[in-house]
Protein backbone atom coordinates (compact mmCIF):
# COMPACT_ATOMS: atom_id res chain seq x y z
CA UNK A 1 66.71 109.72 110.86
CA UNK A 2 70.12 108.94 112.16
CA UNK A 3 69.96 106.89 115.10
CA UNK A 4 73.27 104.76 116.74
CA UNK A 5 72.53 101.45 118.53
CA UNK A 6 75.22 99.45 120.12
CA UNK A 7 75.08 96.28 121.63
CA UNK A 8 77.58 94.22 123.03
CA UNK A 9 77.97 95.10 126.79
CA UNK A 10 78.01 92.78 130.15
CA UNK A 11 80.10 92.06 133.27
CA UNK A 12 83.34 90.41 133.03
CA UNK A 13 86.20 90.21 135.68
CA UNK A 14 89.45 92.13 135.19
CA UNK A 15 91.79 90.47 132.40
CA UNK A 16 88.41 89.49 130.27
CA UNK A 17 87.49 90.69 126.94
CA UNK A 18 83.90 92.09 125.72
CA UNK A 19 83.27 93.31 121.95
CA UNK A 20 80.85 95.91 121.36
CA UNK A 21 79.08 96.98 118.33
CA UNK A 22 77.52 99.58 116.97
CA UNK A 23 74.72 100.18 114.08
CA UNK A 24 74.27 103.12 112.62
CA UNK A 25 70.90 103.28 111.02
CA UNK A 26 69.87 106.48 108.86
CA UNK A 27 70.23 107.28 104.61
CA UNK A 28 72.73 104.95 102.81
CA UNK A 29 73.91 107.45 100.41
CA UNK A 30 75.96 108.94 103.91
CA UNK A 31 79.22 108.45 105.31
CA UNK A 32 79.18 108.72 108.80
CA UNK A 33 82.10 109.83 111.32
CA UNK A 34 82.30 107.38 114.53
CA UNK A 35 82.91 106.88 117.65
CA UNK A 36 82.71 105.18 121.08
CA UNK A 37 83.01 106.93 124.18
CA UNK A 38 82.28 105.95 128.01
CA UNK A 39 81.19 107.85 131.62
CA UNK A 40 81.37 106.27 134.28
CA UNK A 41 79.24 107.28 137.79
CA UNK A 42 80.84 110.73 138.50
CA UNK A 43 82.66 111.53 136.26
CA UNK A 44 82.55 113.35 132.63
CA UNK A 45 82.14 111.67 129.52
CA UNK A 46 85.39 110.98 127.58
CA UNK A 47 86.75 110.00 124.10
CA UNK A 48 88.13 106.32 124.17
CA UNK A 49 88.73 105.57 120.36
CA UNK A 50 87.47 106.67 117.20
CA UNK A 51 87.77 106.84 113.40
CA UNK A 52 88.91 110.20 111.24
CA UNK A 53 88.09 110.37 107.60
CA UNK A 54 90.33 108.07 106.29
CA UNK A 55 89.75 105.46 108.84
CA UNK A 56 92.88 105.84 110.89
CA UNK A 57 91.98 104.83 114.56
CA UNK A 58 92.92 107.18 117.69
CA UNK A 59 92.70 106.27 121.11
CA UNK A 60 92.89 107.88 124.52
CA UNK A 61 96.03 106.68 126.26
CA UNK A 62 94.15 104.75 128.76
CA UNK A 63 93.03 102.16 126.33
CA UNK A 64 95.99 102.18 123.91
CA UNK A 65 97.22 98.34 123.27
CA UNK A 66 94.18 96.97 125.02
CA UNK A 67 91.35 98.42 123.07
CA UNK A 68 90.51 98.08 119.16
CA UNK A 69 88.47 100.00 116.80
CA UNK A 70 87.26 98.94 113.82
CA UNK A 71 84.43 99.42 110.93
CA UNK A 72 82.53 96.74 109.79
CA UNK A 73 81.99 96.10 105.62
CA UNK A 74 78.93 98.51 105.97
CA UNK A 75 80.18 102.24 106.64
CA UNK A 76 77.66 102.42 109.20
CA UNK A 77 79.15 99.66 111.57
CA UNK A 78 81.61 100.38 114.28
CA UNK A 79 83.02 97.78 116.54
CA UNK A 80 85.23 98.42 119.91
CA UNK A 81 87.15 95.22 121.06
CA UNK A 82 87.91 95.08 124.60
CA UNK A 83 91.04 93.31 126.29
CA UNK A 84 92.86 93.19 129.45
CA UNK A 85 89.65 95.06 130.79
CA UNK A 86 90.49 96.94 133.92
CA UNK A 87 87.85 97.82 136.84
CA UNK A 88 88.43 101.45 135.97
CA UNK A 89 86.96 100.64 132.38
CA UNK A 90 83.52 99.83 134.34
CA UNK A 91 81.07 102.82 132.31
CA UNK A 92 78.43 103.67 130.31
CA UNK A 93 79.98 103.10 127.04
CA UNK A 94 78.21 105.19 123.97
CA UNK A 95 78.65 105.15 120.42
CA UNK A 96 78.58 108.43 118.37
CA UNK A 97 78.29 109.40 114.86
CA UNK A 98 78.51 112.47 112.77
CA UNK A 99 77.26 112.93 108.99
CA UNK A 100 80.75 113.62 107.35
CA UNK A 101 79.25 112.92 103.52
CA UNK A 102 76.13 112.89 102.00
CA UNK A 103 76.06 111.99 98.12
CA UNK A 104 79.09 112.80 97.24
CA UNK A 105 79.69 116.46 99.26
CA UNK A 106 82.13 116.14 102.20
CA UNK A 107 79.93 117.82 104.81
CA UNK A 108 83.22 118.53 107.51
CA UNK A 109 86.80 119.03 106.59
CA UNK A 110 87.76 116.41 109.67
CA UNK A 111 86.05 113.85 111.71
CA UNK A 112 85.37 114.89 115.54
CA UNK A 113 87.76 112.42 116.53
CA UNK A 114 87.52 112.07 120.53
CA UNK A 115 85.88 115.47 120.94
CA UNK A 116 82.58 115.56 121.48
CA UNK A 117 81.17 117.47 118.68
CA UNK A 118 79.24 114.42 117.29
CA UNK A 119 74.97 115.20 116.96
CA UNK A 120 74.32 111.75 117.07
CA UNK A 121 74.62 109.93 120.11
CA UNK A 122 73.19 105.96 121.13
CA UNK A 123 71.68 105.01 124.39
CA UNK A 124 74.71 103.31 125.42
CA UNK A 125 75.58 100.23 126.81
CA UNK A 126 77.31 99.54 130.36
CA UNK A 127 80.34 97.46 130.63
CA UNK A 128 81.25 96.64 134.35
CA UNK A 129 84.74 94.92 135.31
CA UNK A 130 84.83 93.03 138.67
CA UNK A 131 88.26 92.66 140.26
């Protein structure tokens, strides 16, 4: 079973920093595709930053020189550093990972990258930024 947990979220005011995490549990002999997206009240879900196959990072603009992804030593940890939060990053912030390798068979010729074609999704965590 393949299950994403982050952790990591709270209330800051604008300018502030948060760092979320995420934990990926399921088989070790996987390689997982990540990453962390966010909704906010009203509005659709959207692709803030995640990792392709080789572990290059993309970003949506909005977040670009604020926001930083990262793995952790284990494959199956994904982090999302927050600065220079803004009120408009106040969401629901989820992480979301797809099975790109099992053994050694690549399962998908490219990560989902900010699409959101991922199958497995956390519960999320909310981030709010006061102003």
């Amino acid at each position: 079973q393949v299950q994403p947990v982050e952790s990591g979220g709270g209330s800051v005011q604008a300018g502030g920093s948060l760092k979320l995490s995420c934990d990926v549990s399921g088989p070790p002999y996987n390689k997982y595709c990540m990453g962390w997206f966010r909704q906010a009240p009203g509005k659709q879900r959207e692709g803030v930053a995640a990792l392709d196959r080789d572990g290059n990072a993309v970003y949506v603009d909005s977040v670009k020189g604020r926001f930083t992804i990262s793995q952790g030593n284990a494959r199956n940890t994904l982090y999302l550093e927050m600065n220079s939060l803004k009120p408009e990053d106040t969401a629901t912030y989820y992480c979301a990972a797809e099975i790109v390798m099992s053994y050694t068979d690549w399962l998908l010729p490219q990560c989902p990258a900010l699409s959101d074609m991922y199958k497995f999704w956390g519960q999320g965590t909310q981030v709010t930024v006061s102003s």
